[in-house]
Protein backbone atom coordinates (compact mmCIF):
# COMPACT_ATOMS: atom_id res chain seq x y z
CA UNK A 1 -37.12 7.40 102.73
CA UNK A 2 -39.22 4.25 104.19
CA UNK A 3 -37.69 1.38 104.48
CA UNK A 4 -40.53 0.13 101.71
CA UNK A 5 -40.03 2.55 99.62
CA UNK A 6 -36.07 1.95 99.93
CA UNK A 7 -36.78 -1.58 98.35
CA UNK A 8 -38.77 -0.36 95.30
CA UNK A 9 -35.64 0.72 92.71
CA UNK A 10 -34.70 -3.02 93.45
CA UNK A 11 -38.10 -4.50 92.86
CA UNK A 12 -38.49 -2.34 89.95
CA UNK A 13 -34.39 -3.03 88.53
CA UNK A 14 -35.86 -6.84 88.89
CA UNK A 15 -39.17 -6.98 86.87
CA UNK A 16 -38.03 -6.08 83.70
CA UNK A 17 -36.21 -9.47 83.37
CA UNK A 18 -39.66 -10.71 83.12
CA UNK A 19 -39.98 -9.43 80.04
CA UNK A 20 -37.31 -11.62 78.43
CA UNK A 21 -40.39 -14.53 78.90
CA UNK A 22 -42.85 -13.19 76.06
CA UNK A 23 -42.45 -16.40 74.22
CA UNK A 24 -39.64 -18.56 75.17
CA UNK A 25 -38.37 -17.74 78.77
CA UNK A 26 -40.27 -17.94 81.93
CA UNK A 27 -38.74 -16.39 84.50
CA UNK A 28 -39.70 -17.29 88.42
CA UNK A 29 -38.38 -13.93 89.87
CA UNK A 30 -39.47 -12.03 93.55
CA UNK A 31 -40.29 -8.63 91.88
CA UNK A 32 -42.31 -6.17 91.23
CA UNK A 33 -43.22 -5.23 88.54
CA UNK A 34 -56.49 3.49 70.61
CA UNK A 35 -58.06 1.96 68.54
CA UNK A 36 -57.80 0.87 64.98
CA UNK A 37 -53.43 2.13 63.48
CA UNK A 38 -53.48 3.32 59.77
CA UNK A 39 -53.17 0.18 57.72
CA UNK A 40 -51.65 2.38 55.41
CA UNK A 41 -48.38 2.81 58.14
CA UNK A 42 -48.84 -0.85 59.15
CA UNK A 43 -48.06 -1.87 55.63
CA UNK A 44 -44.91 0.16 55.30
CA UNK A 45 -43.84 -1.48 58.37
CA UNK A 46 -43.82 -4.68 56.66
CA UNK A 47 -41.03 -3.99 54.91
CA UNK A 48 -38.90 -2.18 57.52
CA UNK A 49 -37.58 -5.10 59.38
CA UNK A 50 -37.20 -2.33 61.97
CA UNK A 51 -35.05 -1.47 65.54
CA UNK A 52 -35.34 -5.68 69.84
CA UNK A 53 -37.85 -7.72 71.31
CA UNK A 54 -39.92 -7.06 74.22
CA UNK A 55 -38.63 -10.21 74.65
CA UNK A 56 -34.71 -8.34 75.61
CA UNK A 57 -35.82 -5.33 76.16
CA UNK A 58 -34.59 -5.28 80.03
CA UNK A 59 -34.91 -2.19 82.00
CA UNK A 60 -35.54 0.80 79.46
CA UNK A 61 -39.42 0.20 79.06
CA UNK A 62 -42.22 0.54 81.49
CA UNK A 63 -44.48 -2.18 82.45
CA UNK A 64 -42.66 -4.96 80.63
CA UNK A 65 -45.26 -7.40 81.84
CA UNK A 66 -47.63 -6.13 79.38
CA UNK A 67 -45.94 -7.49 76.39
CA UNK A 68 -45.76 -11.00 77.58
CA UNK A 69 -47.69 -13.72 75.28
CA UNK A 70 -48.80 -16.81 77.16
CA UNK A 71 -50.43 -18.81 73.95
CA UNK A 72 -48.37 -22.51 73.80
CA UNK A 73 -48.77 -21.67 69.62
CA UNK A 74 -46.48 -18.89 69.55
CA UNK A 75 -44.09 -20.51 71.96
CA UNK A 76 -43.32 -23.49 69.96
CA UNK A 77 -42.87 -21.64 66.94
CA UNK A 78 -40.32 -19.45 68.78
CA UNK A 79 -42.40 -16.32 68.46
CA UNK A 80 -42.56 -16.67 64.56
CA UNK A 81 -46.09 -15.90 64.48
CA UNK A 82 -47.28 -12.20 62.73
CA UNK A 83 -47.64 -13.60 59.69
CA UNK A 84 -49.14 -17.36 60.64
CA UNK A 85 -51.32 -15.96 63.72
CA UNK A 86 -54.57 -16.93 64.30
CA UNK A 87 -57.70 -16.81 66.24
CA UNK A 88 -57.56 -15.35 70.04
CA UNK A 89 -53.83 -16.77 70.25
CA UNK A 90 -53.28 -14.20 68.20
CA UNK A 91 -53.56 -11.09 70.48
CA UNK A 92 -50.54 -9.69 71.54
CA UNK A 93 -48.46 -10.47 68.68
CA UNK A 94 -50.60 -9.67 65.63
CA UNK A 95 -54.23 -8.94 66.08
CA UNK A 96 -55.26 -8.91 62.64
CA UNK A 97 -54.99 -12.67 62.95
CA UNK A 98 -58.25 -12.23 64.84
CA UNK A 99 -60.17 -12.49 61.98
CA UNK A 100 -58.98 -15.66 60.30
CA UNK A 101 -61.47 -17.85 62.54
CA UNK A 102 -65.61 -17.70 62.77
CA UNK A 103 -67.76 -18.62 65.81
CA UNK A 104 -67.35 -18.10 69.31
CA UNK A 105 -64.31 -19.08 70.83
CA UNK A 106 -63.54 -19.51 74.72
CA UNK A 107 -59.62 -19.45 75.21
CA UNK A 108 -57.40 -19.83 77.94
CA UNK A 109 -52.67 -20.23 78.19
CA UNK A 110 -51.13 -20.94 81.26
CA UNK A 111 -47.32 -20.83 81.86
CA UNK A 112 -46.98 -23.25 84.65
CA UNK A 113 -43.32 -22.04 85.45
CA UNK A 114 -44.44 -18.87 87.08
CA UNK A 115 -47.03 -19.35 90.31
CA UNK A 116 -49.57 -18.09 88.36
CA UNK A 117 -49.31 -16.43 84.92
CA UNK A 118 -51.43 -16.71 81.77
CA UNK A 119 -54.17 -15.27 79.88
CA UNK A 120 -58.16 -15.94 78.94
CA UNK A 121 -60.54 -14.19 75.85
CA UNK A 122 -63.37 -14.51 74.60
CA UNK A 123 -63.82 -14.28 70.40
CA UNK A 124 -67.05 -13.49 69.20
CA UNK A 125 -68.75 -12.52 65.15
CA UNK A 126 -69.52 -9.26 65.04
CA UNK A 127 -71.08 -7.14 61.66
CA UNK A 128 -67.85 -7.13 59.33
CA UNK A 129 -65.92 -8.68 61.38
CA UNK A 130 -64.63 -10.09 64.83
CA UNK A 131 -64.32 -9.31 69.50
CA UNK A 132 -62.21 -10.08 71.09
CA UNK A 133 -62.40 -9.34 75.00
CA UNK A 134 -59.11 -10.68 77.10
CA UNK A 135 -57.14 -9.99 79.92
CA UNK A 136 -53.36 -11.18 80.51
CA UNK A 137 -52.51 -11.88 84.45
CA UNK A 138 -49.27 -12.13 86.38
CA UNK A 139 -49.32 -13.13 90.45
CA UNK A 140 -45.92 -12.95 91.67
CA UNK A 141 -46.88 -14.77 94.51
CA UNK A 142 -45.77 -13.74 97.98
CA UNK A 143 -42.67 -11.67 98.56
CA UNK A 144 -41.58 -11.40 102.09
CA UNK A 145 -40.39 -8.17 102.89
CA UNK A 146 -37.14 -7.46 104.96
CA UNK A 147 -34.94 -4.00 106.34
CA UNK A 148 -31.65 -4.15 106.53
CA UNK A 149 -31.09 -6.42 109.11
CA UNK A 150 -33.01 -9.08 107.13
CA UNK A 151 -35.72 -8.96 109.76
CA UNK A 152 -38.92 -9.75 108.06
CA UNK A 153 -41.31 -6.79 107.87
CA UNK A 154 -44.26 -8.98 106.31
CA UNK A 155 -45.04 -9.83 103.07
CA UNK A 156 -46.12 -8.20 99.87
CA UNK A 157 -48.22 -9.80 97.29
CA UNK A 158 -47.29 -8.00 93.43
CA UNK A 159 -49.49 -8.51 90.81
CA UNK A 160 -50.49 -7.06 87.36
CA UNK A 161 -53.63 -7.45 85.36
CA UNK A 162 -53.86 -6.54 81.42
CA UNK A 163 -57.03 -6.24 80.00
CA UNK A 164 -57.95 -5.53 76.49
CA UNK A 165 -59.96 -5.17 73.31
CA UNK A 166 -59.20 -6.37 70.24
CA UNK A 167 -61.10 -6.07 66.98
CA UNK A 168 -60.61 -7.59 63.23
CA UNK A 169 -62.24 -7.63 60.04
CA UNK A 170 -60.82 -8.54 56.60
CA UNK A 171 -61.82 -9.16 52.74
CA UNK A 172 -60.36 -10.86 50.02
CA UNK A 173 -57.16 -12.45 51.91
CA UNK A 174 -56.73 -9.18 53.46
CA UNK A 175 -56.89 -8.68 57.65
CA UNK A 176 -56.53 -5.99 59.65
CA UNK A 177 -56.80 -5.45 63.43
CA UNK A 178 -56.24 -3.65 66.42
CA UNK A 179 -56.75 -4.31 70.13
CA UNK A 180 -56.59 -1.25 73.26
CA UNK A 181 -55.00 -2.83 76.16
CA UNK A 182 -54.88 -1.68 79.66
CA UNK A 183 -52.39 -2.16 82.29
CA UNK A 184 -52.50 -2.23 86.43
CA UNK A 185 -49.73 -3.25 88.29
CA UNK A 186 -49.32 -3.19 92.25
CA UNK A 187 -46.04 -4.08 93.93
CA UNK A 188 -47.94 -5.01 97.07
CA UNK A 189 -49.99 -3.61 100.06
CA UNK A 190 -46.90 -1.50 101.74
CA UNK A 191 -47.67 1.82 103.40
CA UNK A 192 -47.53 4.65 100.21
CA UNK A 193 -47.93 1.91 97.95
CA UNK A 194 -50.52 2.87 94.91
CA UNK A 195 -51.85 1.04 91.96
CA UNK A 196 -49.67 1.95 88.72
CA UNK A 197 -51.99 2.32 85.60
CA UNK A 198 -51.07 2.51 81.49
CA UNK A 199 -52.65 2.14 78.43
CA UNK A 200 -51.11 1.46 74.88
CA UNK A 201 -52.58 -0.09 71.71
CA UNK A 202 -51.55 -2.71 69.26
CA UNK A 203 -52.52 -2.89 65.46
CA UNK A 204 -51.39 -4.97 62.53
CA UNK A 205 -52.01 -6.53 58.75
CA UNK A 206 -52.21 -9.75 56.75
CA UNK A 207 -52.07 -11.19 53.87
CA UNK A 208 -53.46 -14.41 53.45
CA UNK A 209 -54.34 -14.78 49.11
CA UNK A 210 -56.76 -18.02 48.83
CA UNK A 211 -54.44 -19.75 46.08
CA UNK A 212 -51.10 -18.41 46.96
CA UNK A 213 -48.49 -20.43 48.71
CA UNK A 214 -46.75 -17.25 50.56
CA UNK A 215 -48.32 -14.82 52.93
CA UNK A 216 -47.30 -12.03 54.90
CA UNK A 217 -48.25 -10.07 58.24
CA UNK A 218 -46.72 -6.72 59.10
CA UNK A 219 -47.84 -5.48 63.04
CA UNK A 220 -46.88 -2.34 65.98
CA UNK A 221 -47.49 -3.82 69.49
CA UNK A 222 -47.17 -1.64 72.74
CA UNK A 223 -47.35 1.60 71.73
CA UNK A 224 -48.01 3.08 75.21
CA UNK A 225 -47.58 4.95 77.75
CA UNK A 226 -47.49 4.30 81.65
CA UNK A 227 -49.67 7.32 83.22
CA UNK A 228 -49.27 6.88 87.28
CA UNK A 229 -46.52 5.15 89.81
CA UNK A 230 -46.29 2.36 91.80
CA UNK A 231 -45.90 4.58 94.78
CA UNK A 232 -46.18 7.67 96.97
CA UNK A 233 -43.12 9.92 94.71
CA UNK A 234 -42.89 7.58 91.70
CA UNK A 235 -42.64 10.28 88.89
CA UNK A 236 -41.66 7.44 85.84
CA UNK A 237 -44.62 7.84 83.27
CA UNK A 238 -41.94 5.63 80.71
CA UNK A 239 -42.93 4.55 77.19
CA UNK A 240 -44.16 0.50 76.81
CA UNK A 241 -42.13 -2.15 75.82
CA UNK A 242 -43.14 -1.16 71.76
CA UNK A 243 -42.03 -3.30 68.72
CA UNK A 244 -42.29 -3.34 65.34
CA UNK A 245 -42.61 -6.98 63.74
CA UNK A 246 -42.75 -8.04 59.79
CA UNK A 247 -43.20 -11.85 58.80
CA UNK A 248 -43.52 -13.95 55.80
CA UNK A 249 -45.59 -17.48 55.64
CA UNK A 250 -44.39 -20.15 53.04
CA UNK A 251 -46.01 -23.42 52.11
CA UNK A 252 -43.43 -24.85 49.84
CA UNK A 253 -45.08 -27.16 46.35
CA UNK A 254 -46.87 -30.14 47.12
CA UNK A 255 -46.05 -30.05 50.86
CA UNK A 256 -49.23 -28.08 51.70
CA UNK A 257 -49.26 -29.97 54.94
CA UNK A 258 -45.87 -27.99 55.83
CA UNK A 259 -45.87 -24.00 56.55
CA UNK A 260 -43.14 -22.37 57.68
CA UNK A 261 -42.74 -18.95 58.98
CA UNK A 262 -40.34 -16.11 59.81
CA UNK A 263 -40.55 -13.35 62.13
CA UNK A 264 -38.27 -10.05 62.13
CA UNK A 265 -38.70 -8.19 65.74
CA UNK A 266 -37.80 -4.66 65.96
CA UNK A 267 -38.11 -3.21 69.80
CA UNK A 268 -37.78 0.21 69.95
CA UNK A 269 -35.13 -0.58 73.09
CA UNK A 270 -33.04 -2.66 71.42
CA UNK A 271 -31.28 -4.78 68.44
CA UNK A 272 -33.08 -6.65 65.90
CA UNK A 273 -34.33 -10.36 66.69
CA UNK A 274 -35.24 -13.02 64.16
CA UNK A 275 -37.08 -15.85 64.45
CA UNK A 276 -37.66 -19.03 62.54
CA UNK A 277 -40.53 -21.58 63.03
CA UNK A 278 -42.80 -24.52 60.82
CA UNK A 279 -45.44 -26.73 61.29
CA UNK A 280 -46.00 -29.84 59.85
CA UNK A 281 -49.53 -31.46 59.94
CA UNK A 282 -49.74 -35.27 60.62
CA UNK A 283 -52.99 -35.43 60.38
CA UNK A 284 -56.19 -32.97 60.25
CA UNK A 285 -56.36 -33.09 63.93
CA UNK A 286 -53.11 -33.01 64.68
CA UNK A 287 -49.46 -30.67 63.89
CA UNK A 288 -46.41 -30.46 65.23
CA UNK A 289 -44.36 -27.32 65.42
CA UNK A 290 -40.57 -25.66 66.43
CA UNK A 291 -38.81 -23.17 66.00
CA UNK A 292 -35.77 -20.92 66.44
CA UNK A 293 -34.99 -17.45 67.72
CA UNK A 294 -31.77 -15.15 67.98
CA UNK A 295 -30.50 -11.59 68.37
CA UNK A 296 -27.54 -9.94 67.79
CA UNK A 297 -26.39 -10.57 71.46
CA UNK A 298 -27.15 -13.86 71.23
CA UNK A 299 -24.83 -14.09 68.57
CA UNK A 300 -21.98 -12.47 70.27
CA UNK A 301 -23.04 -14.90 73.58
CA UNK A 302 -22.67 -17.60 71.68
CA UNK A 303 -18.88 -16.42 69.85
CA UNK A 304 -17.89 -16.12 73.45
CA UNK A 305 -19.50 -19.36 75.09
CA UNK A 306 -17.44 -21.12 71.96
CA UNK A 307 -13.99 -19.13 72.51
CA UNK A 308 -12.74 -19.72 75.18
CA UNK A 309 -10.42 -17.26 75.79
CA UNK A 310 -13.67 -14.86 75.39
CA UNK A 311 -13.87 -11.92 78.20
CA UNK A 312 -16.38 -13.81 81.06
CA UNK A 313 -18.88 -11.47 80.40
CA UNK A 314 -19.35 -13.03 77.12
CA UNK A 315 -19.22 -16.95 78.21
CA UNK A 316 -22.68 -18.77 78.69
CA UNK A 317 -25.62 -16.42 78.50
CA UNK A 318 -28.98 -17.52 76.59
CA UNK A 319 -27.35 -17.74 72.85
CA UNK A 320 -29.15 -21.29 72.05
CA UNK A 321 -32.85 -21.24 71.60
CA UNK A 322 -34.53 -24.49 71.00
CA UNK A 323 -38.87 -24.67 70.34
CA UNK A 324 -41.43 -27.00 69.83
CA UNK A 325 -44.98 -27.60 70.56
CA UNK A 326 -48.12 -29.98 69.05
CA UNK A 327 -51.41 -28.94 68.66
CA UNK A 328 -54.47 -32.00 69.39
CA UNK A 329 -58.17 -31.13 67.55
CA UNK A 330 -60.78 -33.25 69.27
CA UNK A 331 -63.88 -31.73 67.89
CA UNK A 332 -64.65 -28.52 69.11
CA UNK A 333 -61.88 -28.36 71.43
CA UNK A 334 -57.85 -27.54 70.50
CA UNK A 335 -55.04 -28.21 73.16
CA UNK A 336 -51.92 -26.38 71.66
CA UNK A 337 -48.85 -27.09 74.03
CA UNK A 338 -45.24 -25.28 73.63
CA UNK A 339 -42.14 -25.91 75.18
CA UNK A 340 -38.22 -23.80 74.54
CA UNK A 341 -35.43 -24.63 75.89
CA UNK A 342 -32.72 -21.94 77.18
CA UNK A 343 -29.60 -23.28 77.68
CA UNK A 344 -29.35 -21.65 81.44
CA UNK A 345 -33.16 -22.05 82.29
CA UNK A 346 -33.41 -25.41 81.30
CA UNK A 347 -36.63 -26.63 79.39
CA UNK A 348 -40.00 -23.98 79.86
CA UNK A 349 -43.71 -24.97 79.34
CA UNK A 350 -47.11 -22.83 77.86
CA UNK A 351 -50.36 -24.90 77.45
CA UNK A 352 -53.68 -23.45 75.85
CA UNK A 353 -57.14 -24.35 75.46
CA UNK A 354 -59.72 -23.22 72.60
CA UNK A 355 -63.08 -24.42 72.62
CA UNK A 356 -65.23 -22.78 69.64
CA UNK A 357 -68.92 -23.07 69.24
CA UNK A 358 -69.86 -22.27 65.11
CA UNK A 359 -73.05 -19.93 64.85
């Protein structure tokens, strides 16, 4: 086997740990990496809480990257965000949140912890309901290549690029969604290297009644498959990093300028996740935001970080997960910014822009 080709089960062993970033953790790592559901299955899911998060899924799905959300809103709200989505920041998690904004939006997230990761769409009206068009990005920035010696043999430039569609409509406090995505991923420009391609879809529901204090969302994200390899012999066509998520919104009595919100994740790889999350709004133009999230093996990383006479394996890990994040309105234009903090990756950053332009 070439020595490139050697290297790829490495790359490939590494780039699921990105996946662990699709709200809170940002990873800087050298690596590689239809349509419209039934609304009628969407709403059963809401109350399944369901199977783990993209977000620790690590190494049983293909192209991880593709579930990776880099809107600051989610992030401060520790991914607690089917039910309270909205807008373009919105896509990825639950797209029926799509709907629950009018005009033409221009959005952009950024991630600044990894070289270059983040995400742009464009929202526009449409008869019945609401585009989206988007794309998600990830530059690994350059990898230099080595054989066994160490001796460099150049350098390798991995990227992916995740473009999709996303449509939404609703009626009487009722929203619905889906959005197609797309996936490419190269590992670099290495002799027998070849673009690897996938496609999968996302689709979700909520309920947002006009005079009711609680709502709920209820989405499938991922469902997928990869269809070619990232090289010259690569026969892995693997399932997406899928998940099933259910959430409930809450404004409790005469604190409607408080919302809070909670998230059950269900990843088809792995244990259940919960998250926890609410906003408070100082003023019209301005709210503030945190949140929470855990899994069962944060849990058990956490027993054994306390104990110590714990087995190693369970001292440290990433059991406390800290968010927060402020959104500023001046006028037309909304800066939402997000920041978690992982007790072994320190504090992590996600920044967005919306500017939206009424018809």
């Amino acid at each position: 086997m070439p020595m490139a080709h050697a290297k790829i089960p490495l790359l490939r062993a590494r780039l699921p740990a990105l996946s662990r970033m699709i709200f809170p953790k940002t990873h800087r790592v050298s690596p590689v990496p239809a349509a419209l559901a039934c609304l009628g299955a969407i709403v059963a899911l809401a109350a399944f809480p369901g199977p783990v998060s993209a977000a620790d899924a690590s190494g049983t799905a293909s192209m991880p990257g593709i579930a990776l959300i880099p809107a600051a809103r989610p992030a401060g709200l520790a991914g607690a965000y089917t039910a309270l989505g909205t807008g373009a920041s919105a896509i990825g998690v639950n797209p029926a949140g799509l709907a629950r904004e009018s005009g033409r939006t221009f959005f952009g997230s950024v991630r600044p912890e990894l070289s270059r990761f983040g995400a742009v769409a464009y929202a526009f009206p449409a008869t019945g309901g609401r585009w989206a068009v988007s794309a998600t990005y990830v530059d690994y920035d350059a990898i230099i290549s080595t054989d066994e010696n160490q001796v460099s043999q150049g350098t390798l430039r991995p990227y992916s690029l995740y473009p999709a569609l996303t449509y939404a409509g609703g009626r009487g406090g009722l929203y619905w969604g889906g959005t197609l995505k797309l996936a490419r991923e190269s590992l670099g420009d290495f002799d027998g290297s070849t673009p690897a391609f996938g496609v999968g879809f996302d689709a979700g529901v909520q309920y947002r009644p006009a005079m009711s204090r609680l709502g709920w969302g209820a989405a499938v994200t991922n469902v997928g498959k990869q269809l070619s390899g990232h090289f010259e012999g690569d026969t892995r066509r693997g399932a997406l990093p899928g998940a099933m998520r259910a959430g409930l919104t809450y404004d409790p009595p005469r604190q409607r300028v408080l919302t809070l919100t909670a998230d059950v994740e269900a990843p088809f790889q792995n244990a259940p996740l919960l998250a926890l999350g609410g906003e408070y709004r100082v003023l019209p133009e301005w709210t503030l935001r945190a949140g929470t999230r855990w899994s069962t093996e944060d849990v058990r990383k956490l027993r054994g970080w306390i104990d110590p006479n714990s087995s190693a394996e369970e001292q440290g890990g990433e059991a406390v997960k800290i968010a927060a994040g402020t959104t500023l309105r001046v006028g037309a234009v909304a800066v939402d910014y997000g920041a978690q903090w992982w007790r072994e990756l320190g504090i992590v950053h996600a920044l967005s822009v919306a500017w939206s332009i009424d018809p």
